[in-house]
Each structure stands twice: as C-alpha cells, then as structure tokens.
N, C-alpha and C. Protein backbone atom coordinates (compact mmCIF):
# COMPACT_ATOMS: atom_id res chain seq x y z
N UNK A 1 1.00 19.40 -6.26
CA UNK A 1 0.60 18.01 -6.10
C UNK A 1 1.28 17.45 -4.85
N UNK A 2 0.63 16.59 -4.10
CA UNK A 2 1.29 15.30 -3.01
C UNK A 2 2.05 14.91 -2.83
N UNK A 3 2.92 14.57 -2.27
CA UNK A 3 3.80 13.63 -2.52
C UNK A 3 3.00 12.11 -2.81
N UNK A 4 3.47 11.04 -3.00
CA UNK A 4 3.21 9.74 -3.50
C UNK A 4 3.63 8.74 -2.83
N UNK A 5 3.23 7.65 -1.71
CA UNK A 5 3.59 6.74 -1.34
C UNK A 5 3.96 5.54 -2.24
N UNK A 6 5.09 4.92 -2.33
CA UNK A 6 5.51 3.37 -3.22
C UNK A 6 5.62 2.13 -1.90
N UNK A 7 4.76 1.13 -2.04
CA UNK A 7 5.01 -0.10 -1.38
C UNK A 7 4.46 -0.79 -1.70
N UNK A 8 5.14 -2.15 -0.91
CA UNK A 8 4.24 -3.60 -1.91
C UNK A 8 3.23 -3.60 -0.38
N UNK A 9 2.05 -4.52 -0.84
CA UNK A 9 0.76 -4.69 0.61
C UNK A 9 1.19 -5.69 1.01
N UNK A 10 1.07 -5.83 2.11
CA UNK A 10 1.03 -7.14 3.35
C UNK A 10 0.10 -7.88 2.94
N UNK A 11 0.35 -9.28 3.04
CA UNK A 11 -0.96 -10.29 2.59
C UNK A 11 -1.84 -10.39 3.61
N UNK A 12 -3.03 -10.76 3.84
CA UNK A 12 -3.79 -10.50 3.92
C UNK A 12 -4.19 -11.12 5.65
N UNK A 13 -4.09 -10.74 6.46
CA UNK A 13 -4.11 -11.39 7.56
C UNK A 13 -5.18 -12.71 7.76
N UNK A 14 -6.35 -12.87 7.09
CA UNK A 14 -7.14 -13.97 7.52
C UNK A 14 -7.27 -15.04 6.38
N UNK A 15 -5.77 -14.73 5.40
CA UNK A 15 -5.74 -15.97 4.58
C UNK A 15 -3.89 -16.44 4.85
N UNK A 16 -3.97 -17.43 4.46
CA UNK A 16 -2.27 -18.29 4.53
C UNK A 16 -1.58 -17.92 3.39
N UNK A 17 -2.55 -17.37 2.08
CA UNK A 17 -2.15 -17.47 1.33
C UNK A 17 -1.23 -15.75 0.63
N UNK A 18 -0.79 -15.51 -0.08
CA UNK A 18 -0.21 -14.36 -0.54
C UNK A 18 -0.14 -13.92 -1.62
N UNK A 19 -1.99 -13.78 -2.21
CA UNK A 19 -2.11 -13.07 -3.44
C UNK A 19 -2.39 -11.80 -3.35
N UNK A 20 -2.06 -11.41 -4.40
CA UNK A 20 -2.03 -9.89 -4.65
C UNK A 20 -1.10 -9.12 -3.30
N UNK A 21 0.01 -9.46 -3.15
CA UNK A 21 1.04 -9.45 -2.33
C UNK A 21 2.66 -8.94 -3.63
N UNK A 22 2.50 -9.63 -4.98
CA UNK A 22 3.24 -9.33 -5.69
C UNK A 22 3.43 -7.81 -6.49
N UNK A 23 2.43 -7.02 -6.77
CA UNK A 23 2.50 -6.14 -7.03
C UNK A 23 2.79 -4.55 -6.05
N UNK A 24 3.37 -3.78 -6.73
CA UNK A 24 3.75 -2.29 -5.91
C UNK A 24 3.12 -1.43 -6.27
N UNK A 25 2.09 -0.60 -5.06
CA UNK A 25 1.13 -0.13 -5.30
C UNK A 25 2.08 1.72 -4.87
N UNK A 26 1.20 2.42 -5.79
CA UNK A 26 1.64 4.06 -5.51
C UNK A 26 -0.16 4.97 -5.19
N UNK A 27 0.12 5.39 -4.04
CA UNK A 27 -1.06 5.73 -3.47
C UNK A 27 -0.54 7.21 -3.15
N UNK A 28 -1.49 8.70 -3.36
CA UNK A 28 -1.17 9.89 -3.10
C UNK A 28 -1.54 10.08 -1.50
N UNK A 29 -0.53 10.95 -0.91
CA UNK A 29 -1.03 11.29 0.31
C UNK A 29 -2.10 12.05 0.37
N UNK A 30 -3.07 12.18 1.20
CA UNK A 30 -4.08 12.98 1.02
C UNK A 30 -3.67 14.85 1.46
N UNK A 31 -4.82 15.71 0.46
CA UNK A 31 -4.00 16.67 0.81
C UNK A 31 -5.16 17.62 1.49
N UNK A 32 -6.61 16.64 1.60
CA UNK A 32 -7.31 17.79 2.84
C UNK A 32 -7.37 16.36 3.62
N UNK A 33 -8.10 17.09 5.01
CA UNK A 33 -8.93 15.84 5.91
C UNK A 33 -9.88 16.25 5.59
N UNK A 34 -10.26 15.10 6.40
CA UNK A 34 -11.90 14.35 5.51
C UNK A 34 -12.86 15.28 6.90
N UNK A 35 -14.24 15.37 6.18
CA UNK A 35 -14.99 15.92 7.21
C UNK A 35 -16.22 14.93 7.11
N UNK A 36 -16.96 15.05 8.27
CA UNK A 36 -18.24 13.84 8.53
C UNK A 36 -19.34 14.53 7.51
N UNK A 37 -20.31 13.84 6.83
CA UNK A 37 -21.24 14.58 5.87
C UNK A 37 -22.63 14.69 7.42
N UNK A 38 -22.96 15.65 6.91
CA UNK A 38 -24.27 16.16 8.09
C UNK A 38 -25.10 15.00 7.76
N UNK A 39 -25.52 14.99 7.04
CA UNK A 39 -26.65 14.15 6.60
C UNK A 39 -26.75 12.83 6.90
N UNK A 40 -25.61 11.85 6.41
CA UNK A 40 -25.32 10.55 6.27
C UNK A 40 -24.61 10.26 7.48
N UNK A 41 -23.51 11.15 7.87
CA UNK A 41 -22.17 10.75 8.73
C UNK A 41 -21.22 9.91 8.01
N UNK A 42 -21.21 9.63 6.86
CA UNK A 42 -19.80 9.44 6.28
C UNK A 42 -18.75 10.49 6.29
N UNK A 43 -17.80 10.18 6.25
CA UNK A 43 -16.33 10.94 6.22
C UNK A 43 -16.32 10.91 4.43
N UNK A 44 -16.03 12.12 4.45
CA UNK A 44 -15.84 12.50 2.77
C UNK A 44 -14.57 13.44 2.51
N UNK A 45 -14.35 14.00 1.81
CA UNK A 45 -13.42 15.03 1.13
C UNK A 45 -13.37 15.29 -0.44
N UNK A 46 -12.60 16.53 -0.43
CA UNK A 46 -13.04 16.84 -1.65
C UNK A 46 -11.52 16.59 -2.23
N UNK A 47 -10.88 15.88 -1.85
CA UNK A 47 -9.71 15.52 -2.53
C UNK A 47 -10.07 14.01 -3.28
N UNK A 48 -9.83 14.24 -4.83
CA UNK A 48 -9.64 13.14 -5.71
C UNK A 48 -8.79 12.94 -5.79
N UNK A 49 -7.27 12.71 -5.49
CA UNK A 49 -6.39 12.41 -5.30
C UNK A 49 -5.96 10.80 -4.34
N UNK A 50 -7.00 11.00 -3.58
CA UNK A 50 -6.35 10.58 -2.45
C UNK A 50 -7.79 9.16 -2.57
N UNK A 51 -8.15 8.80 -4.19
CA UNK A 51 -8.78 7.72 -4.32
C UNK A 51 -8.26 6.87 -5.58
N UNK A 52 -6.86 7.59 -5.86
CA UNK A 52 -5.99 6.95 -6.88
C UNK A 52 -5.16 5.83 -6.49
N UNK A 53 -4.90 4.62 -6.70
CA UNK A 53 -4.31 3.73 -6.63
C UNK A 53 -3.63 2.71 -7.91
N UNK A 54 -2.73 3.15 -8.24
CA UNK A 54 -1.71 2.81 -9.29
C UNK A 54 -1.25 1.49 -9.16
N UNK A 55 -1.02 0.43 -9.86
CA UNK A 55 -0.45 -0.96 -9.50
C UNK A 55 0.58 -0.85 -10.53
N UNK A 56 1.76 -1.37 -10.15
CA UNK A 56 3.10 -1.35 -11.14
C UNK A 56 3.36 -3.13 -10.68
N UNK A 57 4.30 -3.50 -11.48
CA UNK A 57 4.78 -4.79 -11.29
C UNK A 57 6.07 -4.88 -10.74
N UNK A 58 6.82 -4.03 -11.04
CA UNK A 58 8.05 -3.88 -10.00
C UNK A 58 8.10 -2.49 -9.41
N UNK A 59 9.07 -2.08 -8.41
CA UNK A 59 9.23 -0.79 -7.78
C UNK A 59 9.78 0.65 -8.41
N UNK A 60 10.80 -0.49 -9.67
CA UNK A 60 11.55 0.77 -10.23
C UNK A 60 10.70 1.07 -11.65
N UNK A 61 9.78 0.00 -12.17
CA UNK A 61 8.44 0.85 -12.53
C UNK A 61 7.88 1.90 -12.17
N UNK A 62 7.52 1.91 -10.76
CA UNK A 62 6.63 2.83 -10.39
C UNK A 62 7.57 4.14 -9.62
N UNK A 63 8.88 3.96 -9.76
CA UNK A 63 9.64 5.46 -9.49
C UNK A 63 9.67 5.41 -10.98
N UNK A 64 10.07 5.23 -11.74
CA UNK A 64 10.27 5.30 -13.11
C UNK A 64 9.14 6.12 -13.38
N UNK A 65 8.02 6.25 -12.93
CA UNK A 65 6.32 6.59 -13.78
C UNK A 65 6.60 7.90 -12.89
N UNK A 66 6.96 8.55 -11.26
CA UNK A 66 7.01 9.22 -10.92
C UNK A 66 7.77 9.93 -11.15
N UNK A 67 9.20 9.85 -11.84
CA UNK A 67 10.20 10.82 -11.82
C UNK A 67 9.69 10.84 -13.44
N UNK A 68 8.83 10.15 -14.30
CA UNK A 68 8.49 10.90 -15.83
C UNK A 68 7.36 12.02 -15.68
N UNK A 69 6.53 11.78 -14.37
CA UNK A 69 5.39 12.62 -14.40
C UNK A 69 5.54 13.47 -13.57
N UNK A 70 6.91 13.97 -12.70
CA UNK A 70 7.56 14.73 -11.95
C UNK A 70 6.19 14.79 -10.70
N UNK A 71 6.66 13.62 -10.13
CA UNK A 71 5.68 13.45 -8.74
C UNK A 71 7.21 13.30 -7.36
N UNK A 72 6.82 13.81 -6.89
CA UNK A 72 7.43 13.22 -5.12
C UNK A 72 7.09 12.03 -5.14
N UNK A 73 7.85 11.47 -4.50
CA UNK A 73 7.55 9.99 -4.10
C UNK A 73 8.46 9.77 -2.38
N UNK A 74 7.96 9.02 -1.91
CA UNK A 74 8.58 8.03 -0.47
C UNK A 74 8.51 6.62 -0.81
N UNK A 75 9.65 6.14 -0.83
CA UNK A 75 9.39 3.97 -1.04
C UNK A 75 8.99 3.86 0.13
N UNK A 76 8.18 2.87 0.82
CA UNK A 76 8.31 1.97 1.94
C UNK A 76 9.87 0.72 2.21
N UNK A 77 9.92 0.78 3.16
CA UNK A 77 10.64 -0.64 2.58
C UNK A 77 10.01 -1.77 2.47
N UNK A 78 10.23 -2.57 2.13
CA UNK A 78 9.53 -3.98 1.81
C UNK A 78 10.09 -4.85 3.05
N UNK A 79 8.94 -5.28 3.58
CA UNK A 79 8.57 -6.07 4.75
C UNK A 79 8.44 -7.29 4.34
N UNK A 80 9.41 -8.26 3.84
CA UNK A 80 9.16 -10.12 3.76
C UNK A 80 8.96 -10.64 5.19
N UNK A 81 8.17 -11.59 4.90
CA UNK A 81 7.83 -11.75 6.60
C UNK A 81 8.91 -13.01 6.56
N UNK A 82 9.24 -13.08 7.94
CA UNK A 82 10.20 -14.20 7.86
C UNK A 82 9.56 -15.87 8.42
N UNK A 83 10.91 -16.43 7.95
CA UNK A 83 9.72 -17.71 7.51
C UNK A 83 10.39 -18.62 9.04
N UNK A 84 9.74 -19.09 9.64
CA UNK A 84 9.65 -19.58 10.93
C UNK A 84 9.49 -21.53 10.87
N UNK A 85 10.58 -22.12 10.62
CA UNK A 85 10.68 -23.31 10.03
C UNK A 85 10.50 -23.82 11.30
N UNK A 86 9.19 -25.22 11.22
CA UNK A 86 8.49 -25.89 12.06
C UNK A 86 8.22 -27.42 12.10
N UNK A 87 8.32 -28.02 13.13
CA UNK A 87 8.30 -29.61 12.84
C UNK A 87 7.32 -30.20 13.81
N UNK A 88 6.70 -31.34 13.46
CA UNK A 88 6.23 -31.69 14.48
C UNK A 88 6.38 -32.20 15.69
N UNK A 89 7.61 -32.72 15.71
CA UNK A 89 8.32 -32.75 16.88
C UNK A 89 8.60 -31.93 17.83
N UNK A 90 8.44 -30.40 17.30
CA UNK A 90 8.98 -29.48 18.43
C UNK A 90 7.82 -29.35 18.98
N UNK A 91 6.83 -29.62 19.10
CA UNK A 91 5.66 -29.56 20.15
C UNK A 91 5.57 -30.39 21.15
N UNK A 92 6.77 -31.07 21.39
CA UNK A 92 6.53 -32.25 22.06
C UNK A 92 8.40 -32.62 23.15
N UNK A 93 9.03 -30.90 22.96
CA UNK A 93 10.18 -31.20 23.56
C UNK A 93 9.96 -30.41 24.92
C-alpha cells in the first residue's frame, strides 16, 4: 500500500469565507500515473486508491486511523494564514 498524505485544505481562494477549512483530510498517494484514454482523452488510471478521501475532525484522529490500519502516513504542516490587521486610515498616510 501508499503511503498516505494528512492535512487540513486551504480555504478556498474566491470566497472570504473558511468553510470546510476545519476538517483533516487523508488522501493516498497515487501509485500508477495516469494515462490519456484514446478515445475520450481523459487522463485515467487504474489505481482506486488514489480516489479515496477520508475526513477526520482532528489530526491525531486521522494518525490514530493510520497507525490502527498500519498505513504510512506524511502530516503536512498546517498553514494558518496570518491575519493582516487593517484600518481605514492607513490608506490615506
């Protein structure tokens, strides 16, 4: 089996807002590449693996689920975006 990526998602670039930002997702690395289908030209593969997407609510959930089901895993680190405190005044110094 794969190893297993753990990270939380980046919100969503074309909203302000940051849902579905709270949960930690575990996604398998893929373990073929994908080839173009003759026919269609989609990119396909024959790996089912690599269309699994697990949602946990915290991180040590989802190592917790990997070290019971003896998976590899990699954390990401968690990226908080930082918060950039703004007034209306500073547009105008």
């Amino acid at each position: 089996m794969s190893t297993a990526l753990i990270y939380r998602p980046a919100r969503n670039a074309m909203q302000s807002g940051k849902a579905k930002t709270n949960n930690w997702l575990l996604e398998y690395s893929p373990e073929a590449s994908k080839s173009p289908d003759d026919l269609m030209g989609w990119a396909g593969s024959g790996d089912m693996s690599s269309q699994i997407r697990l949602k946990f609510p915290s991180q040590s959930e989802a190592e917790a689920y990997c070290k019971r089901e003896k998976i590899d895993f990699v954390v990401a680190a968690d990226n908080q975006p930082r918060v950039h405190i703004k007034s209306y005044a500073d547009l105008f110094k």
